[in-house]
PDB file of N, CA and C in Angstrom:
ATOM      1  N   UNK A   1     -24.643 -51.702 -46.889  1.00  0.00           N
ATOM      2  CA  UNK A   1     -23.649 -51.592 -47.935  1.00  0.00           C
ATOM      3  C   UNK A   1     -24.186 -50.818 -49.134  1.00  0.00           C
ATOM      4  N   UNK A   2     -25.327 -51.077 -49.606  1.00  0.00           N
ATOM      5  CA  UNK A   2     -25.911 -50.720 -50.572  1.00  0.00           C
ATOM      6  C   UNK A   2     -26.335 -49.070 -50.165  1.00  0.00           C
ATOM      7  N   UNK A   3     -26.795 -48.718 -48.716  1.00  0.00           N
ATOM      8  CA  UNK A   3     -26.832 -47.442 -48.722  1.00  0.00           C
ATOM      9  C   UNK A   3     -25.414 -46.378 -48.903  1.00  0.00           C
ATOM     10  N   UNK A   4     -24.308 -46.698 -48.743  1.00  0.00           N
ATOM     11  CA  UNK A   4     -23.561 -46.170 -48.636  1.00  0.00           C
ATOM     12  C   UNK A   4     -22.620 -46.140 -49.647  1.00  0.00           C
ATOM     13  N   UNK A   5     -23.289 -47.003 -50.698  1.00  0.00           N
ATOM     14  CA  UNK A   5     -22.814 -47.024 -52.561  1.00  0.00           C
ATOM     15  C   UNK A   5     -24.271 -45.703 -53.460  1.00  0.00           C
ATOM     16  N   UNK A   6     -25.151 -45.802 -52.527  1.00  0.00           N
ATOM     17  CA  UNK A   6     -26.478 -45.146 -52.832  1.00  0.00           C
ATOM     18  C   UNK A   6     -25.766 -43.279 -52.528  1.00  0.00           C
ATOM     19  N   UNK A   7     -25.422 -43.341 -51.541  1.00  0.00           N
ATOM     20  CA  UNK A   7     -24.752 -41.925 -51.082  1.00  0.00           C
ATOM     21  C   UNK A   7     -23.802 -41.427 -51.913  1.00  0.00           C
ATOM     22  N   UNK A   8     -22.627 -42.352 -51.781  1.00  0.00           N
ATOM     23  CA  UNK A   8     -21.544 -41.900 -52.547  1.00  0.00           C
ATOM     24  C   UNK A   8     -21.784 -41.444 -54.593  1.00  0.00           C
ATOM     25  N   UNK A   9     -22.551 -41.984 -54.691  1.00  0.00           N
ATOM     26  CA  UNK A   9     -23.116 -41.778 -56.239  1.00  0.00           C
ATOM     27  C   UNK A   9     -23.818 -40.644 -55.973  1.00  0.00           C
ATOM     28  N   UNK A  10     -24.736 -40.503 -55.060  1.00  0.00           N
ATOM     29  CA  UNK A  10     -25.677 -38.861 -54.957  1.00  0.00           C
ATOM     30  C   UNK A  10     -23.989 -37.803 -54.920  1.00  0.00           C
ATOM     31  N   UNK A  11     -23.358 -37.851 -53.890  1.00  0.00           N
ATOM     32  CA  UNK A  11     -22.325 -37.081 -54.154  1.00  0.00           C
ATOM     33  C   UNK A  11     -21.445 -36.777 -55.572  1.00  0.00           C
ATOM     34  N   UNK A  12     -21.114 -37.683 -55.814  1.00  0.00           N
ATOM     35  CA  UNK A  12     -20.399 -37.503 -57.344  1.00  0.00           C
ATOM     36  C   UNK A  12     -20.857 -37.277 -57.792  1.00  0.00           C
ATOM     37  N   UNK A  13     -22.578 -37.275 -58.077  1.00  0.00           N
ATOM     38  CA  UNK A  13     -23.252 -36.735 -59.166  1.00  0.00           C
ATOM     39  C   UNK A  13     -23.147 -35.135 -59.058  1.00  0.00           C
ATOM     40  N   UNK A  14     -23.517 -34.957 -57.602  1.00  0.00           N
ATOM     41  CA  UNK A  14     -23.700 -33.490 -56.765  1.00  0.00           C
ATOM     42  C   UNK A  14     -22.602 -32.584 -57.313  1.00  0.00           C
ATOM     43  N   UNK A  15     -21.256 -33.079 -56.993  1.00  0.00           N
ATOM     44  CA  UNK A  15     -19.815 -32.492 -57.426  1.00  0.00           C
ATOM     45  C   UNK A  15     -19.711 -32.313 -58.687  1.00  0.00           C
ATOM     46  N   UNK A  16     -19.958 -33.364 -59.747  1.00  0.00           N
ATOM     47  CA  UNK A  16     -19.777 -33.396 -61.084  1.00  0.00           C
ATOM     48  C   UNK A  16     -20.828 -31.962 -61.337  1.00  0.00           C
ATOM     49  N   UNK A  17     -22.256 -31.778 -61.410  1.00  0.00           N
ATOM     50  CA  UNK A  17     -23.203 -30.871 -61.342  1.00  0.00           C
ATOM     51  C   UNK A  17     -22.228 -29.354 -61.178  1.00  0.00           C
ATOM     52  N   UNK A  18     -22.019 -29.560 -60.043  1.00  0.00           N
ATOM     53  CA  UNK A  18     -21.420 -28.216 -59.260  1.00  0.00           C
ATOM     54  C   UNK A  18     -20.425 -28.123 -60.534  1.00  0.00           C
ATOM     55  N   UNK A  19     -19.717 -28.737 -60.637  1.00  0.00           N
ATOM     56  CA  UNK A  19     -18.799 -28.742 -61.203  1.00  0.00           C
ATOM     57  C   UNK A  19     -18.729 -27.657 -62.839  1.00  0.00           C
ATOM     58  N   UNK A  20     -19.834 -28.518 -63.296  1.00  0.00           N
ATOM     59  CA  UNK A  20     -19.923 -28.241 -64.791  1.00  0.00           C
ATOM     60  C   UNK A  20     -20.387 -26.726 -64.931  1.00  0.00           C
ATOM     61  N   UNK A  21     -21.459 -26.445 -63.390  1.00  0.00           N
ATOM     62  CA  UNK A  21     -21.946 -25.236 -63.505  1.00  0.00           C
ATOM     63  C   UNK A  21     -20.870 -23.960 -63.222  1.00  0.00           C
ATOM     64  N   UNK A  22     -20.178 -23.987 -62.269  1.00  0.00           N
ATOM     65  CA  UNK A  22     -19.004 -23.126 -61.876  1.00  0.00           C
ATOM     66  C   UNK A  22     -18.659 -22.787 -63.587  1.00  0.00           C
ATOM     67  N   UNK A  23     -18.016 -24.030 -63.957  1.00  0.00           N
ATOM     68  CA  UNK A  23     -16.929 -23.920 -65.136  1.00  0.00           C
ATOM     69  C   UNK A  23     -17.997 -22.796 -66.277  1.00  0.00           C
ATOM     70  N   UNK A  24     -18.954 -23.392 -66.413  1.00  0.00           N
ATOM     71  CA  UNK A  24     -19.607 -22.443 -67.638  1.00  0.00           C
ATOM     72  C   UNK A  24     -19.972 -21.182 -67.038  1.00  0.00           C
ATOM     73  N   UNK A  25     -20.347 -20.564 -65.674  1.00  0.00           N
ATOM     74  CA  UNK A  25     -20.102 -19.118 -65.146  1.00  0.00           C
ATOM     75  C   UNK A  25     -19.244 -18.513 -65.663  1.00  0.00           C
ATOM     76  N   UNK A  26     -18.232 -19.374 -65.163  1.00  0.00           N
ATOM     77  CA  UNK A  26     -16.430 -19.248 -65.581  1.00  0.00           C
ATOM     78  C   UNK A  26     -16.418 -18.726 -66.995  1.00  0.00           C
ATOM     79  N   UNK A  27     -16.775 -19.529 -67.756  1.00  0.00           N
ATOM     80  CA  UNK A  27     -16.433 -19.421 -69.085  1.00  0.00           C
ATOM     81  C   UNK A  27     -17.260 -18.026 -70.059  1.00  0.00           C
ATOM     82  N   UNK A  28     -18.578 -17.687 -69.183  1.00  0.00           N
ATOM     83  CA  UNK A  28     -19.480 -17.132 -69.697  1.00  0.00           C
ATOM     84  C   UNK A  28     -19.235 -15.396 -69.192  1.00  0.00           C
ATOM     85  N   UNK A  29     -18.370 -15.632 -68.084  1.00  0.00           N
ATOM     86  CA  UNK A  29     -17.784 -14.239 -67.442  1.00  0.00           C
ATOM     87  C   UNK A  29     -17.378 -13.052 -68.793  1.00  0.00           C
ATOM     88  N   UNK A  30     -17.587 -12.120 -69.140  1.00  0.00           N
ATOM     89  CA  UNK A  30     -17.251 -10.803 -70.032  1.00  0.00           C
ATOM     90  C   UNK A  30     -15.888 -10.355 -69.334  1.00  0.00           C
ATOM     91  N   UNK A  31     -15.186 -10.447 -69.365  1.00  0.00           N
ATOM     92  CA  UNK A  31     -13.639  -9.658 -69.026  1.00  0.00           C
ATOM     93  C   UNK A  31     -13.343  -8.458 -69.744  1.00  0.00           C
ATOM     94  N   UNK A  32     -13.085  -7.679 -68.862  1.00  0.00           N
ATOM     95  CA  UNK A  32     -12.602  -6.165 -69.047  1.00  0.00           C
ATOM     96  C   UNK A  32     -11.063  -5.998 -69.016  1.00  0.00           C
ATOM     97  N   UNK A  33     -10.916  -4.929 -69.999  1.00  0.00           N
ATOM     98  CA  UNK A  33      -9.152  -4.785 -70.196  1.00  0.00           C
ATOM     99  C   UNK A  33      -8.989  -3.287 -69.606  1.00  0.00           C
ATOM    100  N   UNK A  34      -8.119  -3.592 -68.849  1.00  0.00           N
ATOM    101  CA  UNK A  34      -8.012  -1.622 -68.403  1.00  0.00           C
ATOM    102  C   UNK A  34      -6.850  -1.081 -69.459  1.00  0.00           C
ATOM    103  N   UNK A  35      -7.124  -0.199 -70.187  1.00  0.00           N
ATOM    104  CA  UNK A  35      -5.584   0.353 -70.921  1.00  0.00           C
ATOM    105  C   UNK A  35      -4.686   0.437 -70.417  1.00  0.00           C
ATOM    106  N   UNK A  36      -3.681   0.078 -71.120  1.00  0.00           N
ATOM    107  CA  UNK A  36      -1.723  -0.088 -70.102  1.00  0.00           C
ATOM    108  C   UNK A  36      -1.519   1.559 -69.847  1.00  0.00           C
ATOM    109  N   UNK A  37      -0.647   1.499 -68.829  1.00  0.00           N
ATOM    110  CA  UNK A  37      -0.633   3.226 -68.029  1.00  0.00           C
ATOM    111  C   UNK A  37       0.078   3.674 -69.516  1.00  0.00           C
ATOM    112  N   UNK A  38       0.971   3.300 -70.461  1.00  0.00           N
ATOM    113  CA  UNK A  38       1.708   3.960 -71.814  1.00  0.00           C
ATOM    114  C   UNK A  38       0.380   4.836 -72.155  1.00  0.00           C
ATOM    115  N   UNK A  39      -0.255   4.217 -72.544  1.00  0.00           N
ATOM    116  CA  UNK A  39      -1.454   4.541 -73.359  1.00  0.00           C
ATOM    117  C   UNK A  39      -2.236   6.076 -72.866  1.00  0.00           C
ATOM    118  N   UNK A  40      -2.479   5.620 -71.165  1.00  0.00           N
ATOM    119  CA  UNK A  40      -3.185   6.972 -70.861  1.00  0.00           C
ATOM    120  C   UNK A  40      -1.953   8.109 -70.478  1.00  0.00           C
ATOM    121  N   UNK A  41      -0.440   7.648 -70.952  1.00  0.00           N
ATOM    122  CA  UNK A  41       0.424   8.762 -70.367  1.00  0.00           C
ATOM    123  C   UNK A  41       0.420   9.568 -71.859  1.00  0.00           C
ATOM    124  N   UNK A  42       0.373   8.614 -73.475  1.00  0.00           N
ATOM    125  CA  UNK A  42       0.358   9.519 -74.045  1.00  0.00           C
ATOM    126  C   UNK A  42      -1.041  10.119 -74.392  1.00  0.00           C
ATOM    127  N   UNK A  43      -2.277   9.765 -73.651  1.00  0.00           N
ATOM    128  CA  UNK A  43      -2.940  10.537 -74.072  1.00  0.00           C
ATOM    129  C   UNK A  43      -3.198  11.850 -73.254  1.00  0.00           C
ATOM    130  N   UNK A  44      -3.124  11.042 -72.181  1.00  0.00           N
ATOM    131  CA  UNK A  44      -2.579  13.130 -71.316  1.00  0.00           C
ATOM    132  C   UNK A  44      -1.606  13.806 -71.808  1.00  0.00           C
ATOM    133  N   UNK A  45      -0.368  13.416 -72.405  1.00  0.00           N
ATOM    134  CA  UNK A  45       0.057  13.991 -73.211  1.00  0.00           C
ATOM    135  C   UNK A  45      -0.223  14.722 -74.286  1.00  0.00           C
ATOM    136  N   UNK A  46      -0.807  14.485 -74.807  1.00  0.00           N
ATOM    137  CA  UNK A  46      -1.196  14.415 -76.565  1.00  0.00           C
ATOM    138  C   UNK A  46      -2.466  15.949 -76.103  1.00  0.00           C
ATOM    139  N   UNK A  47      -3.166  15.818 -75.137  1.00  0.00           N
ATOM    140  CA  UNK A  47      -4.105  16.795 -74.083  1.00  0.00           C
ATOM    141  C   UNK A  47      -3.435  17.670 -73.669  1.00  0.00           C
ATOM    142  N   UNK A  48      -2.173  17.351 -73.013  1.00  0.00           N
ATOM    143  CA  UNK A  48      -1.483  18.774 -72.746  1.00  0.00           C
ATOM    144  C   UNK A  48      -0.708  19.606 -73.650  1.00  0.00           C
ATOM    145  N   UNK A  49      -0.327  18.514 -75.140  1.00  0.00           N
ATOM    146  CA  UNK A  49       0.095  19.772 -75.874  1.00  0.00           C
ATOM    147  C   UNK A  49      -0.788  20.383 -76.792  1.00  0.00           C
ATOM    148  N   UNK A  50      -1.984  19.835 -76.153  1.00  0.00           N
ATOM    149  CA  UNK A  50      -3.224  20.305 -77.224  1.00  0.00           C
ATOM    150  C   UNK A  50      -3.295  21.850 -76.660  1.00  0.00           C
ATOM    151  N   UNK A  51      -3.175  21.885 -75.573  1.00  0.00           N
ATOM    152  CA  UNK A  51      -3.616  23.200 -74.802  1.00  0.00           C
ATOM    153  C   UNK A  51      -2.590  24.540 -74.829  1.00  0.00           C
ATOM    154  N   UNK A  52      -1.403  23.951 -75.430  1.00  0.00           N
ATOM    155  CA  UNK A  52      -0.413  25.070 -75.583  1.00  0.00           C
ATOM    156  C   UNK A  52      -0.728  25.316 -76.532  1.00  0.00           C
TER     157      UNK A  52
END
């Protein structure tokens, strides 16, 4: 009985662990913004009437 209260606590500890570590990866990730297509249509724009 006692081994199998001994296990189940190694697990939850295991999960909780896993757990906390994922989340702060997670949190620690740098995210990149790609510019909205508006943006690079007027700047090819703005480029092509540079050239006339």
């Amino acid at each position: 009985m006692w081994v199998v209260i001994a296990v189940s606590a190694v697990i939850v500890v295991m999960v909780l662990v896993l757990s906390i570590l994922t989340l702060n990866k997670g949190y620690g990730y740098n995210h990149t913004v790609d510019p909205l297509p508006e943006e690079k249509d007027q700047e090819n724009k703005e480029e092509s009437d540079q050239g006339k």
